[in-house]
Protein backbone atom coordinates (compact mmCIF):
# COMPACT_ATOMS: atom_id res chain seq x y z
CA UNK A 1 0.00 0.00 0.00
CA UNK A 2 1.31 2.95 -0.80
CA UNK A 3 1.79 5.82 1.91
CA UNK A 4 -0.32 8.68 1.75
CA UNK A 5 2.31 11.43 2.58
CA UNK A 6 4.14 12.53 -0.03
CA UNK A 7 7.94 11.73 -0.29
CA UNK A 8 9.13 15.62 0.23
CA UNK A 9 12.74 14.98 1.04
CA UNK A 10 14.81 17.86 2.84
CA UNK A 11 18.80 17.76 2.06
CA UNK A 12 21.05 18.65 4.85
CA UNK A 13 22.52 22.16 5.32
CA UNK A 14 25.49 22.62 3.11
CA UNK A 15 27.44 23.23 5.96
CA UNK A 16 27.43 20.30 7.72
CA UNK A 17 28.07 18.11 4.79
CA UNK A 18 31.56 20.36 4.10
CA UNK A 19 32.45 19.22 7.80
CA UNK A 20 30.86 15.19 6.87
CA UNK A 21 32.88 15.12 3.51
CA UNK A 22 36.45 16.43 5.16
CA UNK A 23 35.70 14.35 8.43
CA UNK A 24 35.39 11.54 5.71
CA UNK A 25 38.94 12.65 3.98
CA UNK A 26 40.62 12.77 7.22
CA UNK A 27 38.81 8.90 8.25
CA UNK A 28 39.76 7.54 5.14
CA UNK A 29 42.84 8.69 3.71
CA UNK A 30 44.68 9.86 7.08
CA UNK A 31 44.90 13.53 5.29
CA UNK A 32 45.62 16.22 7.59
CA UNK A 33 42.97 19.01 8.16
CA UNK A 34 45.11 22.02 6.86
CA UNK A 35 45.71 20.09 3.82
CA UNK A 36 41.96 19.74 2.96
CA UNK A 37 40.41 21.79 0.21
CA UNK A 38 36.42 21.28 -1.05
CA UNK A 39 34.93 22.26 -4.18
CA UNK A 40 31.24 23.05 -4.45
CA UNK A 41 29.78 21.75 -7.76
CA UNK A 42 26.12 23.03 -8.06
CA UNK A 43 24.06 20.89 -9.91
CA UNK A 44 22.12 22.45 -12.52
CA UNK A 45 18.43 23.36 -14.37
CA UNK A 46 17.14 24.10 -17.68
CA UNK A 47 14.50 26.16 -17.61
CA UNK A 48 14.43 26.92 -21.46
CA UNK A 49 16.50 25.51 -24.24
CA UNK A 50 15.98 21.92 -24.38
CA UNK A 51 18.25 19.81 -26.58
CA UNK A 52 19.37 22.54 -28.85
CA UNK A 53 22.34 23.33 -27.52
CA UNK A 54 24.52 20.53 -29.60
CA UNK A 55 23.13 22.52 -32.53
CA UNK A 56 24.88 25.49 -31.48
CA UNK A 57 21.19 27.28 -30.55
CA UNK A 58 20.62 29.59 -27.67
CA UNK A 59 19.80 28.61 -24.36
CA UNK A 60 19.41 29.35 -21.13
CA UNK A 61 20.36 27.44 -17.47
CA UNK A 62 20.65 28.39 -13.72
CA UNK A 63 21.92 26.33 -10.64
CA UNK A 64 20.11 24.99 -7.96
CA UNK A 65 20.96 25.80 -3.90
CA UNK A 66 21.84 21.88 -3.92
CA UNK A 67 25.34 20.99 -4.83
CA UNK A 68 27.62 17.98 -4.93
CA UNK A 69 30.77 18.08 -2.71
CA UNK A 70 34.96 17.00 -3.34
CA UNK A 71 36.59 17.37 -0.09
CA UNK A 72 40.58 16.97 -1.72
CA UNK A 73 43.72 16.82 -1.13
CA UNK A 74 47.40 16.39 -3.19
CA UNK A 75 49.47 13.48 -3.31
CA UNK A 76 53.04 12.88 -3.33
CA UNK A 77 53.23 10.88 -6.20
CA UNK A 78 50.63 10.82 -9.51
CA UNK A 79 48.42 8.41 -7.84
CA UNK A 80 44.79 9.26 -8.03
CA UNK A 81 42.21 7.76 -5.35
CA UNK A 82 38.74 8.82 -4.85
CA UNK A 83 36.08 7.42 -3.38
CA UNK A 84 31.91 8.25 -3.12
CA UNK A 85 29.63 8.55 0.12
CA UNK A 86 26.87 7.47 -2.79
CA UNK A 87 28.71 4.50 -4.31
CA UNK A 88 30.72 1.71 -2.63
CA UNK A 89 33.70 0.76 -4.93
CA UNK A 90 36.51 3.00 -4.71
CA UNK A 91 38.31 4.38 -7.83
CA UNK A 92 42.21 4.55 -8.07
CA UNK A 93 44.33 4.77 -10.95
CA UNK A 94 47.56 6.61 -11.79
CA UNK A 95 47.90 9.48 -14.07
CA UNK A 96 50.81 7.53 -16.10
CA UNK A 97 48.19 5.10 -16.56
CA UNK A 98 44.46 6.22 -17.25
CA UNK A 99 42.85 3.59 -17.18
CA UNK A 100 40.20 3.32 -20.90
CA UNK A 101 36.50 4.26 -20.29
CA UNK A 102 34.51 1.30 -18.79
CA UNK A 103 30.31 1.62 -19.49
CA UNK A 104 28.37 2.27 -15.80
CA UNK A 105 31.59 2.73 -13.62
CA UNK A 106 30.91 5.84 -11.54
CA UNK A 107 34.93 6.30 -12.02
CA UNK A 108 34.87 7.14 -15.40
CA UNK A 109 34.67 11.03 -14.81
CA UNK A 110 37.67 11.48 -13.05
CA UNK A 111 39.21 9.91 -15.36
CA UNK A 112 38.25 11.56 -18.00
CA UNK A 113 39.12 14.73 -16.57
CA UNK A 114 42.34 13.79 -15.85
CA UNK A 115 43.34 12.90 -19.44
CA UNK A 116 41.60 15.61 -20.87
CA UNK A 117 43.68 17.88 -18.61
CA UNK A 118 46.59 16.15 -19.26
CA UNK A 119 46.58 16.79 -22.97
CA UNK A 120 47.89 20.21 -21.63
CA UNK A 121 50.44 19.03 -20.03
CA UNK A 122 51.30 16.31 -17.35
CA UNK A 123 49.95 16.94 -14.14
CA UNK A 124 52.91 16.62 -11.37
CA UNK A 125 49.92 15.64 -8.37
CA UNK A 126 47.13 13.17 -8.49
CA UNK A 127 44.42 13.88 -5.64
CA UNK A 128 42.65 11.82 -2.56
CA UNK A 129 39.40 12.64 -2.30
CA UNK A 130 35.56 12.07 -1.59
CA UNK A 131 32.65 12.65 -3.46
CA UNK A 132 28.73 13.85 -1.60
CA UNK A 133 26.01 13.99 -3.47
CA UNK A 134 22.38 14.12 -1.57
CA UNK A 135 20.30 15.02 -4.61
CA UNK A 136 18.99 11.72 -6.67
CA UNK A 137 20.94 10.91 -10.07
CA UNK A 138 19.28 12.19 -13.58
CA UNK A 139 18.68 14.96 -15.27
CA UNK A 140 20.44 17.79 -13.09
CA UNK A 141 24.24 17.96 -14.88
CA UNK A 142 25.56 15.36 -11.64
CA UNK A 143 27.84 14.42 -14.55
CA UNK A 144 29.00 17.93 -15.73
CA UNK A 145 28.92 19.07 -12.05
CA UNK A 146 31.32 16.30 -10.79
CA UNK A 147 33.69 16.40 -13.69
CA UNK A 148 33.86 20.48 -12.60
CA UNK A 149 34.98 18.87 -9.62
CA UNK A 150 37.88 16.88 -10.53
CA UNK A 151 38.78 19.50 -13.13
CA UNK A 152 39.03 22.42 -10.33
CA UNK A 153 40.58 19.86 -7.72
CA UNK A 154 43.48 18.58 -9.98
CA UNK A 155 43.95 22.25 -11.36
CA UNK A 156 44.30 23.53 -7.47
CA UNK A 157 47.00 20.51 -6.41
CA UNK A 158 48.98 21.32 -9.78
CA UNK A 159 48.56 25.04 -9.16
CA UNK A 160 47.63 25.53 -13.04
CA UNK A 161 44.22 27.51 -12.63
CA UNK A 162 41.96 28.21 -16.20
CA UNK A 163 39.38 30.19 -16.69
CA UNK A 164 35.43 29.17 -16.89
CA UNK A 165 35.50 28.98 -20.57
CA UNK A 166 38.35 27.02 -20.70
CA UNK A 167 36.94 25.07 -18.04
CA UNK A 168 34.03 24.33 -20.16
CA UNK A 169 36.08 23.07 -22.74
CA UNK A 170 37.41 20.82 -20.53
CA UNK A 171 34.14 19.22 -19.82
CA UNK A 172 33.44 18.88 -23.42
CA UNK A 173 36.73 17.34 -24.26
CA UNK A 174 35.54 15.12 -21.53
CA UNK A 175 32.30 14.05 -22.29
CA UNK A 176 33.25 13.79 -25.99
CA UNK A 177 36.72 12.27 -26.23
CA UNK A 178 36.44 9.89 -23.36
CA UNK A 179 32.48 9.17 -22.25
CA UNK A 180 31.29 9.10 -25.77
CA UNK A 181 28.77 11.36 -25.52
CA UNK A 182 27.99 14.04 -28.16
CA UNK A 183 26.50 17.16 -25.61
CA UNK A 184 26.33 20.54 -26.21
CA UNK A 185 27.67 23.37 -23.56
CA UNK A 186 24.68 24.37 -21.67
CA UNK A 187 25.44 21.41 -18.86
CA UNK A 188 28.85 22.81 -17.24
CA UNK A 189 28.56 26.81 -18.57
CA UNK A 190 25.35 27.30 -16.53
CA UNK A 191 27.60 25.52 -13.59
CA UNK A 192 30.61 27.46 -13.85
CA UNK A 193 28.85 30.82 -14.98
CA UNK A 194 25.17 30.58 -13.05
CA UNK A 195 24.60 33.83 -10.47
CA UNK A 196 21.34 34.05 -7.99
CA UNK A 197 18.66 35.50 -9.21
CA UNK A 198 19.85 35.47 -13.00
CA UNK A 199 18.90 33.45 -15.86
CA UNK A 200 21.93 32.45 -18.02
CA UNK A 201 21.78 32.94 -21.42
CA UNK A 202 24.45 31.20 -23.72
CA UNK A 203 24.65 31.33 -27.28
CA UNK A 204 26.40 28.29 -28.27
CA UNK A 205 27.17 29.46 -31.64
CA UNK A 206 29.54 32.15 -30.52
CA UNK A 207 30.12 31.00 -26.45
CA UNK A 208 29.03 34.63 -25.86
CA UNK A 209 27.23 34.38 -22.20
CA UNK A 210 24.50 36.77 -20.59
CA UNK A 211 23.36 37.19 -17.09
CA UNK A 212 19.70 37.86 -17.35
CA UNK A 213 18.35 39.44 -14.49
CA UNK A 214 14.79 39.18 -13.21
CA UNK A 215 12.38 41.77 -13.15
CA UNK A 216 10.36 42.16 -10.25
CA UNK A 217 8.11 39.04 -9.63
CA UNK A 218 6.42 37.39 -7.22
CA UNK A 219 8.50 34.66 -5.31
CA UNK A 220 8.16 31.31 -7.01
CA UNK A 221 10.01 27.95 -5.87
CA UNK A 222 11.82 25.27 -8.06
CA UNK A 223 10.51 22.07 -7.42
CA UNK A 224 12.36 18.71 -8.66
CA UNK A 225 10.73 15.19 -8.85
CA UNK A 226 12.82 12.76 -9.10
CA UNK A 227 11.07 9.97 -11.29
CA UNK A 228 13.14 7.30 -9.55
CA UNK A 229 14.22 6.18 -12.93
CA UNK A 230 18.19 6.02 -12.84
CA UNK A 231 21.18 5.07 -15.29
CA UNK A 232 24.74 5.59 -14.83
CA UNK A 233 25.34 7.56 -18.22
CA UNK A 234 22.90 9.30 -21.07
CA UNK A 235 25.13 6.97 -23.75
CA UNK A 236 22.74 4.07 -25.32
CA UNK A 237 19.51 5.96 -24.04
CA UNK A 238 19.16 7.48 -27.78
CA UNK A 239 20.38 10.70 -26.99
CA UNK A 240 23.67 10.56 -29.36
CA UNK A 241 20.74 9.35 -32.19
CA UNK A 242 18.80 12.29 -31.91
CA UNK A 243 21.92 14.51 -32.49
CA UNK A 244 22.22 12.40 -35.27
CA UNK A 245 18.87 13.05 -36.60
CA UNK A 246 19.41 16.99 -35.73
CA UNK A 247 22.25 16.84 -37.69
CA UNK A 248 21.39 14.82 -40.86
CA UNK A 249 17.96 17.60 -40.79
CA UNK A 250 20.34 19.97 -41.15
CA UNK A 251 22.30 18.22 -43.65
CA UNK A 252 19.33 17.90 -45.55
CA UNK A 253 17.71 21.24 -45.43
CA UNK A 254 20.55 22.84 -46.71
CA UNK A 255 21.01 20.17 -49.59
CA UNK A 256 17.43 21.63 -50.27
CA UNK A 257 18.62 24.92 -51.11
CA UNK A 258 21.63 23.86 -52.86
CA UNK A 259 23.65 24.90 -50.03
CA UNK A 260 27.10 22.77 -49.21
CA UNK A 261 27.08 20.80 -45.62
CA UNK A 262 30.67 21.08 -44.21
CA UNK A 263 31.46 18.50 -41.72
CA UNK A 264 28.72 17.79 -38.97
CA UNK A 265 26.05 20.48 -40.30
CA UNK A 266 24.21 21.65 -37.04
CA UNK A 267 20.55 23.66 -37.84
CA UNK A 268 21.88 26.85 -36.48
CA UNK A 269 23.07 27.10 -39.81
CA UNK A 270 20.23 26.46 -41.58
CA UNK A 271 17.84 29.79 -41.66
CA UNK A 272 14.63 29.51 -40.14
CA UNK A 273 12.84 30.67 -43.73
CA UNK A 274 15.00 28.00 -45.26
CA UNK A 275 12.58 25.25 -43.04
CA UNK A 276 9.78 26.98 -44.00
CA UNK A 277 10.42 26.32 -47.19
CA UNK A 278 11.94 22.81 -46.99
CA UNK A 279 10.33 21.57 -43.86
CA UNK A 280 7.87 19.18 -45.20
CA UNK A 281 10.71 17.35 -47.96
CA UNK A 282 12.13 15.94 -44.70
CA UNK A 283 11.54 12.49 -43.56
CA UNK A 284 8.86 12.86 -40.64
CA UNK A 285 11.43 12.05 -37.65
CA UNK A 286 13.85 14.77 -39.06
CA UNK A 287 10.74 16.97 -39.34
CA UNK A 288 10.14 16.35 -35.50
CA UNK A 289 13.35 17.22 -34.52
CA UNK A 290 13.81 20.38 -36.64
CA UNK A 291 10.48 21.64 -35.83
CA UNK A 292 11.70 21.13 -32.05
CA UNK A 293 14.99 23.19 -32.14
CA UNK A 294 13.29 25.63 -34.52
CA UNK A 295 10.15 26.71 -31.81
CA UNK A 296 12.44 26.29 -28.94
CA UNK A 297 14.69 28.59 -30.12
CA UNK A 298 11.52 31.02 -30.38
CA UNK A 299 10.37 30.04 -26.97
CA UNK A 300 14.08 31.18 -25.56
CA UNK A 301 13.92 34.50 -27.31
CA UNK A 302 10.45 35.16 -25.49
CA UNK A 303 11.18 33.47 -22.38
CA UNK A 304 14.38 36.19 -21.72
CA UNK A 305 11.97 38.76 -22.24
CA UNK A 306 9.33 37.85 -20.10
CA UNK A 307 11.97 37.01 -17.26
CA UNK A 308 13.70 40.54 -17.41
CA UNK A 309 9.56 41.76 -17.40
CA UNK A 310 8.99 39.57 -14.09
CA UNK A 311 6.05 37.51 -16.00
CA UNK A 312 6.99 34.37 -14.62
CA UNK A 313 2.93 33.32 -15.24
CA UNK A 314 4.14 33.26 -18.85
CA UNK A 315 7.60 31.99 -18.75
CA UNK A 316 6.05 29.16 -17.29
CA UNK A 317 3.94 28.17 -20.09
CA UNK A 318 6.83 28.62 -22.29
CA UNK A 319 8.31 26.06 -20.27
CA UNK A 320 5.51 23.85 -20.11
CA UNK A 321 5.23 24.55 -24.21
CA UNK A 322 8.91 23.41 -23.94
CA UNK A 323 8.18 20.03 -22.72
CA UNK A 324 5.24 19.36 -24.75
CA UNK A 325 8.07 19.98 -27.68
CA UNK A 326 10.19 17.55 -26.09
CA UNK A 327 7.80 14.71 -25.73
CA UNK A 328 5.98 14.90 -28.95
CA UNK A 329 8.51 16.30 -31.48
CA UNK A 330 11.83 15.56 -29.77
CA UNK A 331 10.32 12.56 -28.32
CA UNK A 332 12.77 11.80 -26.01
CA UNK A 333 11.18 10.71 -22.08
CA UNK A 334 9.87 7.27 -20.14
CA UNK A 335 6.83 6.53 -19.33
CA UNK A 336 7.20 7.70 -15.68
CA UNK A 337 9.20 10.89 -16.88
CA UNK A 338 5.84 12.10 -18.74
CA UNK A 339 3.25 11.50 -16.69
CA UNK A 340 5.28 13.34 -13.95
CA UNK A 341 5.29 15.77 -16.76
CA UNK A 342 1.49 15.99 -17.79
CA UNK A 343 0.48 16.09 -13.84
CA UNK A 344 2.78 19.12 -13.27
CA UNK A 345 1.00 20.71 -16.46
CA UNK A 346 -2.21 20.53 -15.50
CA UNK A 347 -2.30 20.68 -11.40
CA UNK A 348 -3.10 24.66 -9.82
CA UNK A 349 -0.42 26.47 -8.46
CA UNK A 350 2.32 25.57 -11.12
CA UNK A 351 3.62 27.84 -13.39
CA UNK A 352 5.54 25.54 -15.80
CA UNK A 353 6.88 22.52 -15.94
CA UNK A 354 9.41 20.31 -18.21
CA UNK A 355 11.96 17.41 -18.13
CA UNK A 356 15.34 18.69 -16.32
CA UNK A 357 17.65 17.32 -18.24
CA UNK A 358 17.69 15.03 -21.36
CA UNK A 359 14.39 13.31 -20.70
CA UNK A 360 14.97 9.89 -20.53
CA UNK A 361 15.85 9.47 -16.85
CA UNK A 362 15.95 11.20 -13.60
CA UNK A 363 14.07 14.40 -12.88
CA UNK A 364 11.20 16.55 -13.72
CA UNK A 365 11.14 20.51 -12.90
CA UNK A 366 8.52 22.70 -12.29
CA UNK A 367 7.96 26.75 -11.40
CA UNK A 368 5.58 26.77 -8.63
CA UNK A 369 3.78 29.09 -6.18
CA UNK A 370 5.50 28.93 -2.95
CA UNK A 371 2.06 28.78 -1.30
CA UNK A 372 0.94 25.76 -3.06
CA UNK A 373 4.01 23.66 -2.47
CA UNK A 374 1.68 20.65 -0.42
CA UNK A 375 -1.12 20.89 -2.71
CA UNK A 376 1.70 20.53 -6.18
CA UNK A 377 3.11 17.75 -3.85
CA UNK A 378 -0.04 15.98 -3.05
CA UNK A 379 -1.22 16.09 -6.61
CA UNK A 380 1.96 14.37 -7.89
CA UNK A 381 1.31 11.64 -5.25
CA UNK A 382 -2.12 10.84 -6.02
CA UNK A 383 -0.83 10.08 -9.92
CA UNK A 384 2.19 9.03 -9.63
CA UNK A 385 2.95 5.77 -7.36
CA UNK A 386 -0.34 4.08 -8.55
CA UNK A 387 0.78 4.96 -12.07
CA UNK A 388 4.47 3.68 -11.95
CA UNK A 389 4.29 1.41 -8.61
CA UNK A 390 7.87 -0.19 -9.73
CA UNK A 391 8.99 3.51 -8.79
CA UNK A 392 7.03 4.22 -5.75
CA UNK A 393 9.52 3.55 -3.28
CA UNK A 394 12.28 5.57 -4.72
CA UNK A 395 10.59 9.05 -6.33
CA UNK A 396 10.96 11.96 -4.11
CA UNK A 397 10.24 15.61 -4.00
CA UNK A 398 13.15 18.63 -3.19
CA UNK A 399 12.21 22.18 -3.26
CA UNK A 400 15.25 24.45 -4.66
CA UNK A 401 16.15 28.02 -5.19
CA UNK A 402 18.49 29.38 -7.88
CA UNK A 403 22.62 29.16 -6.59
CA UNK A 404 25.91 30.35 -7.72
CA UNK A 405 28.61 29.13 -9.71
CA UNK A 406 30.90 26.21 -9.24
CA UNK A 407 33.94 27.32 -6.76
CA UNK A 408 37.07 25.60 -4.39
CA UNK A 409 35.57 26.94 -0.89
């Protein structure tokens, strides 16, 4: 039977999981308190721009007041060991040897960062450390946020800091080169750019990076639900096809008007009048996902304009619009991921509401009066376990506010 109260979870004060995560350090590695150092990753929401950014559109991204920890410290040697207060095997390599990428180990991201660093130049200091994470796994950048992480931990120990942009190069090089996955830049710029109270705006044509602030509005929470559907990495879900598919639309489109495709075509190149015209030649998926980046693109351009005007009644539909685009011309999402989805759109009190993330797993996000927070809860409750009951002892509910960037407390 399921319970009646919903599963609101509350995470523990950032504060006290800095002093868990070194207390951890010191237990485990015998590191010495003066030579502790923690990074703050902040994990991360979309609120408009959803899987356009790998074709170079515009987006936008903020963090979240919930962030995963690296308490950290040098070694002697190149040796690299890490371990996670959320997984149970330990990850050690050394940075002579990187070990190749191996599918569903948790390990993978330190790794990564390390060789994509290391194409630099060697790195003189591996790092002991421990990861904390209290927010549930999917659809929030945990990926991008803990490969920030390691990139601002090893860059500390080898006293060789880099900028934010270069930083975010990093974390492509990263997810590209070494996880396999073909992502855009929204996931680590919002984390290393984000500022409270400010929307960020990237253009990922250009890299050229806005802080958008609010006009005056009434208060409005974030609210997560995590769908309780997990996976270790986005690779094999179908997100690298539908970059594909993005791609050869592009390709297409611009065959159309005779124009040449150089390399991976993306469909920022391909004028919106130019799918007017050609739209309909394409094959009906392409269509789909064209017609997606094409209208979300619009809905960005609106969506900064009613955030800097304080209508966050209509920036939520936009984001509610948003999702509907995912679902039913992206078509990316599970079954539990959309009817989280379609009971956020249609219960009182919420603004707007989409996937976080790319859809398939993890989270869903919605802009909600503060006042209705238990009624928003209780709604999602009454759906959702009976609907899903293989996920009704893991989905939760967090209530967030917007955060800062990514930084080594």
């Amino acid at each position: 039977m399921t319970n009646e109260t919903p599963p609101v979870r509350t995470i523990t004060p950032e504060s006290e999981r800095v002093e868990r995560v070194k207390v951890q350090l010191q237990t485990r590695f015998g590191v010495a308190a003066d030579d502790i150092r923690v990074v703050r990753a902040p994990l991360r929401i979309c609120p408009l721009g959803a899987h356009i950014d790998h074709q170079l559109g515009v987006v936008t991204g903020m963090t979240i007041d919930q962030s995963l920890l690296l308490a950290f410290a040098p070694t002697a040697d190149r040796s690299v060991q890490v371990e996670s207060l959320n997984f149970t095997a330990p990850t050690r390599f050394t940075l002579d040897h990187i070990p190749p990428y191996t599918k569903g180990d948790w390990g993978n991201y330190i790794r990564g960062a390390a060789l994509a660093l290391q194409k630099d130049g060697a790195l003189a200091h591996g790092i002991v450390g421990v990861v904390d994470s209290e927010m549930p796994v999917g659809g929030l950048s945990s990926s991008a946020a803990v490969t920030i992480a390691y990139l601002l931990a090893l860059q500390t120990v080898n006293d060789m800091p880099r900028t934010p942009l270069e930083n975010v190069a990093l974390v492509t090089r990263t997810e590209h080169d070494y996880i396999g996955l073909n992502n855009g830049i929204l996931d680590q710029t919002s984390i290393l750019f984000s500022r409270p109270g400010s929307l960020t705006h990237i253009d990922c044509a250009d890299r050229a990076i806005t802080q958008v602030q609010q006009g005056d509005a009434p208060d409005c929470d974030l609210m997560i639900i995590y769908s309780g559907v997990t996976a270790s990495s986005l690779v094999g879900t179908g997100y690298n096809n539908r970059v594909a598919e993005c791609q050869e639309a592009a390709r297409l489109l611009l065959a159309y008007d005779d124009q040449p495709a150089v390399g991976d075509p993306r469909l920022r190149l391909v004028a919106p009048q130019l799918f007017e015209q050609h739209g309909e030649r394409l094959p009906e998926a392409l269509y789909k996902r064209a017609a997606h980046y094409f209208s979300e693109m619009e809905r960005v351009q609106e969506g900064v304009a009613v955030w800097q005007a304080g209508d966050m009644a209509r920036f939520g539909q936009l984001m509610t619009a948003s999702g509907a685009s995912s679902v039913y011309q992206y078509e990316c999402g599970s079954p539990p991921m959309i009817t989280l989805y379609q009971t956020l759109a249609n219960t009182p009190g919420v603004h707007g509401a989409r996937f976080s993330g790319a859809g398939f797993r993890g989270n869903c996000i919605a802009l909600i009066d503060p006042a209705a927070r238990a009624e928003v809860a209780q709604a999602i409750h009454a759906v959702y376990p009976s609907a899903h009951p293989e996920e009704a002892s893991r989905y939760s509910i967090h209530f967030c506010k917007p955060a800062g960037p990514a930084e080594v407390l």
